[in-house]
Protein backbone atom coordinates (compact mmCIF):
# COMPACT_ATOMS: atom_id res chain seq x y z
CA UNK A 1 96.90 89.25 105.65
CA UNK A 2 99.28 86.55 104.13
CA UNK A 3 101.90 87.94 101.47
CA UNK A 4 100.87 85.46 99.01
CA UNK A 5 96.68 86.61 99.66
CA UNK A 6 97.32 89.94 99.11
CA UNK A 7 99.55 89.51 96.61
CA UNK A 8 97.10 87.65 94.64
CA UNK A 9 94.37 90.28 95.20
CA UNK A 10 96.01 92.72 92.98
CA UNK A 11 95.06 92.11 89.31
CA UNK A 12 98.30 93.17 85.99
CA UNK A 13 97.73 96.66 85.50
CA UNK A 14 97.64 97.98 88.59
CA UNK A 15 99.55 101.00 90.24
CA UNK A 16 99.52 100.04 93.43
CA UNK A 17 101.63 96.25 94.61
CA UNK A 18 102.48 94.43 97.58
CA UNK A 19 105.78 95.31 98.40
CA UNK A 20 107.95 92.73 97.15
CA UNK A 21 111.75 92.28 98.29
CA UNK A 22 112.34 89.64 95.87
CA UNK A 23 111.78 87.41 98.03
CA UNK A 24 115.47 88.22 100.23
CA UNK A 25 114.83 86.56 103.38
CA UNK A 26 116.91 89.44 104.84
CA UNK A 27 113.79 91.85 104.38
CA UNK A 28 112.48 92.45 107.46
CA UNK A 29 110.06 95.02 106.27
CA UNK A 30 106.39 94.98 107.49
CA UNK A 31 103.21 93.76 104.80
CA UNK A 32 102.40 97.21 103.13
CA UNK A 33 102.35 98.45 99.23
CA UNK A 34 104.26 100.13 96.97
CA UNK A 35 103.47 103.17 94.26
CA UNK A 36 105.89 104.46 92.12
CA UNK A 37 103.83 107.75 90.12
CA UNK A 38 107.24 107.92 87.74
CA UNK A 39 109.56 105.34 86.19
CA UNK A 40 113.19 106.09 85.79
CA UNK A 41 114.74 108.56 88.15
CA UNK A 42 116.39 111.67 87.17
CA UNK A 43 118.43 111.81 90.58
CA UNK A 44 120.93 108.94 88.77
CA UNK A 45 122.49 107.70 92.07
CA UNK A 46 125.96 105.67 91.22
CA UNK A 47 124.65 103.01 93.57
CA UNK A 48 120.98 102.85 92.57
CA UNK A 49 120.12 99.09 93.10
CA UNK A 50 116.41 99.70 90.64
CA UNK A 51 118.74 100.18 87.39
CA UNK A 52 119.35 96.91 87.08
CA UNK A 53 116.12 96.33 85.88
CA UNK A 54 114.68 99.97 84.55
CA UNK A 55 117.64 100.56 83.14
CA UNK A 56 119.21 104.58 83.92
CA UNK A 57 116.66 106.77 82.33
CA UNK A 58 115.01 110.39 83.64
CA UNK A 59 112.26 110.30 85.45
CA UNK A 60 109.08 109.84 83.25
CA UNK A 61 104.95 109.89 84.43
CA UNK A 62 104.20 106.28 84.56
CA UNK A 63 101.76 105.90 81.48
CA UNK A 64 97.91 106.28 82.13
CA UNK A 65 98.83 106.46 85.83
CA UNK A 66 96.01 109.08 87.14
CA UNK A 67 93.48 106.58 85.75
CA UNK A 68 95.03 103.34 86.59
CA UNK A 69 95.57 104.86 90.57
CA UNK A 70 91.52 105.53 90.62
CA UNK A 71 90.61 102.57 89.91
CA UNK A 72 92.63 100.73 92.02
CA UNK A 73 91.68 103.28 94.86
CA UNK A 74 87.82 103.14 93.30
CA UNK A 75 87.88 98.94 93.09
CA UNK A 76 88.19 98.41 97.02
CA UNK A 77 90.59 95.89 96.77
CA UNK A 78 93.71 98.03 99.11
CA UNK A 79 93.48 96.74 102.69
CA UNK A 80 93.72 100.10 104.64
CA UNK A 81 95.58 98.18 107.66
CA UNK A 82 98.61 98.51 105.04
CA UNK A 83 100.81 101.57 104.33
CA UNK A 84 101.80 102.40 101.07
CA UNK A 85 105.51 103.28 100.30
CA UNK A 86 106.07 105.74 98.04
CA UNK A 87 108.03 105.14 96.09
CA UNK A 88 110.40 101.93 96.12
CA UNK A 89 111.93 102.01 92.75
CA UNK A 90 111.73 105.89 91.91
CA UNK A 91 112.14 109.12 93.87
CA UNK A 92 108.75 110.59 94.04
CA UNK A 93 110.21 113.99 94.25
CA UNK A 94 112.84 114.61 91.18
CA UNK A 95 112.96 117.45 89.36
CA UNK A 96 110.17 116.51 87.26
CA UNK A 97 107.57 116.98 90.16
CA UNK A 98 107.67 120.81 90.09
CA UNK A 99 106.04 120.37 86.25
CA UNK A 100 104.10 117.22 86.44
CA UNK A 101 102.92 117.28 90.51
CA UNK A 102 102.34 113.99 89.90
CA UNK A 103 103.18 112.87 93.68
CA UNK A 104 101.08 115.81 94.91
CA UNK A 105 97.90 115.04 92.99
CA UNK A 106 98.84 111.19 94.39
CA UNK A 107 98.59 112.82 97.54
CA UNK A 108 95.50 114.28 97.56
CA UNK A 109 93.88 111.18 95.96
CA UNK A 110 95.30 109.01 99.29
CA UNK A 111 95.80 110.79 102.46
CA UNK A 112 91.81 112.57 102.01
CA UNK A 113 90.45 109.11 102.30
CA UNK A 114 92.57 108.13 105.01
CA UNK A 115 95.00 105.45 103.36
CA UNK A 116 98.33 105.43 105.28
CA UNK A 117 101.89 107.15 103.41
CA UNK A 118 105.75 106.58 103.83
CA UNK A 119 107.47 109.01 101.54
CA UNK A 120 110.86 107.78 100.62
CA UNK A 121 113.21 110.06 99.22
CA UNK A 122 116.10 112.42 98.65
CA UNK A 123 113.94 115.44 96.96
CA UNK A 124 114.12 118.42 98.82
CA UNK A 125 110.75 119.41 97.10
CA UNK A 126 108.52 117.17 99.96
CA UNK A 127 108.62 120.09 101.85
CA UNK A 128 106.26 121.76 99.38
CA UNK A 129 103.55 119.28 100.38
CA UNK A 130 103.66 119.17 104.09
CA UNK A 131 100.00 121.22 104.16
CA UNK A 132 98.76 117.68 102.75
CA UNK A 133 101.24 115.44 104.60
CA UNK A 134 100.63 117.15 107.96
CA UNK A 135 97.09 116.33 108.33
CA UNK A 136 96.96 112.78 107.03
CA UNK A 137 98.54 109.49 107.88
CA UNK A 138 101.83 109.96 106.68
CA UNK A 139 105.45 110.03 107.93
CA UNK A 140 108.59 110.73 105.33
CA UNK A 141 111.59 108.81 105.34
CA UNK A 142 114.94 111.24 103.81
CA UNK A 143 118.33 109.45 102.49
CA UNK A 144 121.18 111.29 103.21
CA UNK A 145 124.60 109.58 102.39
CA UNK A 146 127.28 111.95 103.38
CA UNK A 147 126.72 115.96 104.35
CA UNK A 148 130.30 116.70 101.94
CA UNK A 149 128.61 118.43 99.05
CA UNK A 150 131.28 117.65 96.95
CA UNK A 151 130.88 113.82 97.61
CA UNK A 152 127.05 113.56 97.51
CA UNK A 153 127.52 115.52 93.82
CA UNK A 154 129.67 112.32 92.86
CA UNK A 155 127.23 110.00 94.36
CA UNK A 156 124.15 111.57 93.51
CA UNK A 157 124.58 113.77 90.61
CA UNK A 158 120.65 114.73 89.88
CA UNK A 159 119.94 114.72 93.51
CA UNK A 160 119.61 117.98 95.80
CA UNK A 161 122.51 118.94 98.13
CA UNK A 162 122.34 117.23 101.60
CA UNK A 163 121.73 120.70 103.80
CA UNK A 164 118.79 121.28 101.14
CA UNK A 165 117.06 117.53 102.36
CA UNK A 166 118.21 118.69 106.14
CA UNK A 167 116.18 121.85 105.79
CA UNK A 168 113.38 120.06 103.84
CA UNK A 169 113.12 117.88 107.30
CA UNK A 170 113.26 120.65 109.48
CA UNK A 171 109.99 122.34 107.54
CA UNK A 172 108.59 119.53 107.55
CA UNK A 173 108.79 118.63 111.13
CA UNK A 174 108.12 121.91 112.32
CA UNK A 175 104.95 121.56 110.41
CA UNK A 176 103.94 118.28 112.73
CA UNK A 177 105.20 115.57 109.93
CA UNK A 178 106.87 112.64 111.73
CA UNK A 179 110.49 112.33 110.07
CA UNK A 180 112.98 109.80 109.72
CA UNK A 181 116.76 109.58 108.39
CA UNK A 182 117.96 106.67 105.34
CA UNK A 183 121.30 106.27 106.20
CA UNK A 184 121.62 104.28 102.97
CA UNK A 185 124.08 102.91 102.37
CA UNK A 186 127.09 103.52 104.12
CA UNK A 187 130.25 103.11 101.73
CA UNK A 188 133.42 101.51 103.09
CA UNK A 189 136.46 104.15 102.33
CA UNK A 190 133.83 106.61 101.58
CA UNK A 191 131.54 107.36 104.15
CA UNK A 192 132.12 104.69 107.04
CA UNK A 193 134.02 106.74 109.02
CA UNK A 194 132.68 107.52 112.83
CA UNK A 195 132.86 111.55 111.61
CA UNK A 196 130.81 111.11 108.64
CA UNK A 197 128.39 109.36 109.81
CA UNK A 198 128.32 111.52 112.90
CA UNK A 199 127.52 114.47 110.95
CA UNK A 200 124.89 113.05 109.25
CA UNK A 201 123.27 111.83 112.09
CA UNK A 202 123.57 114.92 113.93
CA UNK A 203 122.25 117.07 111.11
CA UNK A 204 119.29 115.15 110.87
CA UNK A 205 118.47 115.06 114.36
CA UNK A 206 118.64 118.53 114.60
CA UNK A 207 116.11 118.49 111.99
CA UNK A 208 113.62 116.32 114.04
CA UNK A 209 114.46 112.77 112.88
CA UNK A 210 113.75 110.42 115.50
CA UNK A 211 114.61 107.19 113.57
CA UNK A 212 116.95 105.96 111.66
CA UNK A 213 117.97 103.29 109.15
CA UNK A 214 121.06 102.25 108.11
CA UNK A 215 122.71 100.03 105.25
CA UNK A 216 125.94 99.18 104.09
CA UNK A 217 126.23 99.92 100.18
CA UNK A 218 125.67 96.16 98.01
CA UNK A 219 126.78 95.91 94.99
CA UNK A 220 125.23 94.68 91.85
CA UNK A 221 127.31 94.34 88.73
CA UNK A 222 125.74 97.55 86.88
CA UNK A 223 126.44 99.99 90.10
CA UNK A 224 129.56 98.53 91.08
CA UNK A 225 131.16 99.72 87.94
CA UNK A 226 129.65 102.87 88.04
CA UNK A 227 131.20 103.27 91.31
CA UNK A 228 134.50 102.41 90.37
CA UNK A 229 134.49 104.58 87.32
CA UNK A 230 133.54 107.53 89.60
CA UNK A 231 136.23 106.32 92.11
CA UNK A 232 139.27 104.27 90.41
CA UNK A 233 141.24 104.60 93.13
CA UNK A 234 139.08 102.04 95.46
CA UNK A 235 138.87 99.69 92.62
CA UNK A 236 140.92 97.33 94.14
CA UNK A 237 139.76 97.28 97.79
CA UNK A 238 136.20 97.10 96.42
CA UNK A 239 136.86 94.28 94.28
CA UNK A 240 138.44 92.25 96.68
CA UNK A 241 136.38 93.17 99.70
CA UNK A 242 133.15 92.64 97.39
CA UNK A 243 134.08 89.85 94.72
CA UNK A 244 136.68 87.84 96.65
CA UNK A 245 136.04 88.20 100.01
CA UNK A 246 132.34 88.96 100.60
CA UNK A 247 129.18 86.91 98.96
CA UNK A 248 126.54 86.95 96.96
CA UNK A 249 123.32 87.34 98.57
CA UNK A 250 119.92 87.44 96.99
CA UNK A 251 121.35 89.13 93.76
CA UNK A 252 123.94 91.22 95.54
CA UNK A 253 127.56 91.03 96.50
CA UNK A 254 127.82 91.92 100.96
CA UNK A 255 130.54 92.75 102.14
CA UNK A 256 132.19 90.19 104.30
CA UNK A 257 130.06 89.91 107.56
CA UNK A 258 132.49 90.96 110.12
CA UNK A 259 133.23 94.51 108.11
CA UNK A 260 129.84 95.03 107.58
CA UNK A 261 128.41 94.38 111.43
CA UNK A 262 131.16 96.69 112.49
CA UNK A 263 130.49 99.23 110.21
CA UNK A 264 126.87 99.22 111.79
CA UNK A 265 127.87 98.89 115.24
CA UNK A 266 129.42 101.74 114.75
CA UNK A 267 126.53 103.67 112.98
CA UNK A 268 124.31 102.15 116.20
CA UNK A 269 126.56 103.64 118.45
CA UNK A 270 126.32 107.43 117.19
CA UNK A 271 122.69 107.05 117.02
CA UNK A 272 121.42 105.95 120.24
CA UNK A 273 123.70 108.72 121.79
CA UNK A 274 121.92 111.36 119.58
CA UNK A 275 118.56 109.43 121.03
CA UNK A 276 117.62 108.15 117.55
CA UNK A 277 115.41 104.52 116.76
CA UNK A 278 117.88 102.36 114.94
CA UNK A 279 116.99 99.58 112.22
CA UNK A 280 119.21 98.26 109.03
CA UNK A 281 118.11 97.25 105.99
CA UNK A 282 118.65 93.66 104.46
CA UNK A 283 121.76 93.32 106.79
CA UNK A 284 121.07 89.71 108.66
CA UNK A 285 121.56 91.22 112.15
CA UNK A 286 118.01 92.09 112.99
CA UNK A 287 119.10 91.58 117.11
CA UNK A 288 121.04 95.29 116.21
CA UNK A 289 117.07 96.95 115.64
CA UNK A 290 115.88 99.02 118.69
CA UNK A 291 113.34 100.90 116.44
CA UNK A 292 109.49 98.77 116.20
CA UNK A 293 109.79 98.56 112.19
CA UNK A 294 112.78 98.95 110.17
CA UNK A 295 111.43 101.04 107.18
CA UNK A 296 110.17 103.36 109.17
CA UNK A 297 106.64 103.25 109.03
CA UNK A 298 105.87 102.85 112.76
CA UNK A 299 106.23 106.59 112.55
CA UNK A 300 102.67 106.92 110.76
CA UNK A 301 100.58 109.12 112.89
CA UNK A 302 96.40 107.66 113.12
CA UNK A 303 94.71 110.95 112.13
CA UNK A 304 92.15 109.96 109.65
CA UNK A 305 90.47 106.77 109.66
CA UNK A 306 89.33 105.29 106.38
CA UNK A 307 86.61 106.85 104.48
CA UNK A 308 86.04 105.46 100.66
CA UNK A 309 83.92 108.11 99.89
CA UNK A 310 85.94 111.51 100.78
CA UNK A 311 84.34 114.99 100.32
CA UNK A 312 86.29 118.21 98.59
CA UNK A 313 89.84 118.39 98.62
CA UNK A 314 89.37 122.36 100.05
CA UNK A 315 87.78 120.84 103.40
CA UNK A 316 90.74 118.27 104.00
CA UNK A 317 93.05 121.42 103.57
CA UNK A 318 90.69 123.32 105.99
CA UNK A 319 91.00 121.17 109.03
CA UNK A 320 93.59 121.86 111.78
CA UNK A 321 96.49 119.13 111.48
CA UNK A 322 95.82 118.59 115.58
CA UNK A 323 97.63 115.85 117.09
CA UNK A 324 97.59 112.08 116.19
CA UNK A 325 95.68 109.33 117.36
CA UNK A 326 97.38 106.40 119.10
């Protein structure tokens, strides 16, 4: 289905959208959806690219959301080929999720009737739901910047410590969820180094990632000085590597091309010796991808196929995960 067709199917109001990377021709991503059950994210990432237009603000239930999701799930107008990423704009998994369960509820609402799932996220609380995720069509996606505590805290203030997202992957794999590794982004000065990025890599893999995608940090004019206010000392580099030297891209500053294709030639590198699938995101070297998509969501298993009408949520739970179709 045409991006435009599908696009248009979706009436204002609704929960669930077409996926849309305003309109970067850099995207590479597949057709699919995108659900966001909270607005705002209480994980306030320095480099969060959503702020500049949600502003930085906790993460709150999206208003009348339970409703709203029904009836777009009731109304028949999601095309089941598609997966739906969740979420795009707001960690589905911040604090807030132990209380609300929001995502969980979303959850059982989707993978029952057979819709298909990429979780994106840094909350170690996904692992809670594998029981659900393990026996539907879904596949999680974890970012991981750096494994330094001390430098993710910086980065990542509201978000849980990196071996807390490694273990969440390793439960989750070990309960038959297909797992994958955000590399994303990659920080020159920071985190671009061949050791960091080797220990990431390793630690996931260890965990059961199999894929992996990578991006070197863009700036936008709100993150970049929350960056440099958190790190003064690379204001300089940054502003000359970002403002004078690289270019503005589909509302970002790049780095300049030949830094930035190194830095993922090197990130390439480290992960097809660890045996990983490797894809970037919004990068312009799509010849670098070995992986068959580059969000991820080729690692959807087929378990379910889609049934409108679904049956108690207790039966779902009751069935043995097994193994995936296709």
């Amino acid at each position: 289905m045409p991006h435009a067709a599908a696009k248009k199917k979706l009436r204002s109001g609704r929960v669930v959208n077409v996926f849309d990377p305003w309109s970067s021709p850099l995207c590479t991503c597949p057709l699919k959806y995108s659900l966001n059950p909270y607005t705002g994210c209480s994980h306030f990432c320095l480099y969060c690219y959503a702020t500049a237009y949600i502003g930085v603000k906790p993460s709150t239930p999206k208003k009348d959301y339970k409703r709203r999701l029904l009836r777009d799930i009731e109304s028949g107008i999601l095309d089941p080929r598609l997966h739906i990423d969740i979420a795009t704009s707001s960690d589905p998994y911040p604090p807030e999720e132990e209380r609300y369960r929001l995502t969980r509820w979303t959850l059982e609402q989707l993978l029952p009737r057979g819709y298909k799932v990429l979780i994106i996220t840094k909350g170690a609380l996904v692992a809670r739901d594998r029981d659900l995720l393990a026996r539907g069509n879904a596949a999680v996606t974890m970012t991981i910047t750096t494994m330094d505590t001390g430098l993710a805290s910086r980065l990542e203030p509201g978000a849980p410590p990196p071996r807390e997202r490694v273990r969440s992957l390793r439960l989750l794999h070990e309960a038959g969820v297909p797992v994958g590794l955000r590399l994303d982004p990659i920080f020159p000065e920071l985190t671009d180094d061949e050791d960091s990025i080797r220990e990431v890599l390793e630690a996931a893999r260890e965990a059961g990632a199999r894929f992996v995608v990578v991006s070197t940090y863009k700036a936008r004019p709100d993150n970049l000085r929350r960056v440099l206010e958190a790190f003064p000392e690379l204001r300089e580099r940054y502003l000359r590597l970002y403002r004078r030297e690289g270019r503005w891209l589909h509302g970002y500053y790049y780095l300049p091309d030949a830094l930035r294709r190194e830095i993922l030639l090197r990130a390439r590198r480290l992960a097809e010796s660890l045996g990983y699938e490797f894809a970037t995101c919004r990068e312009g070297f799509p010849e670098l991808h070995t992986a068959p998509t580059c969000d991820g969501s080729h690692l959807i298993p087929r378990r379910l196929e889609p049934r409108p009408r679904v049956g108690r949520l207790e039966d779902y739970l009751a069935q043995d995960p097994g193994q995936p179709r296709g």
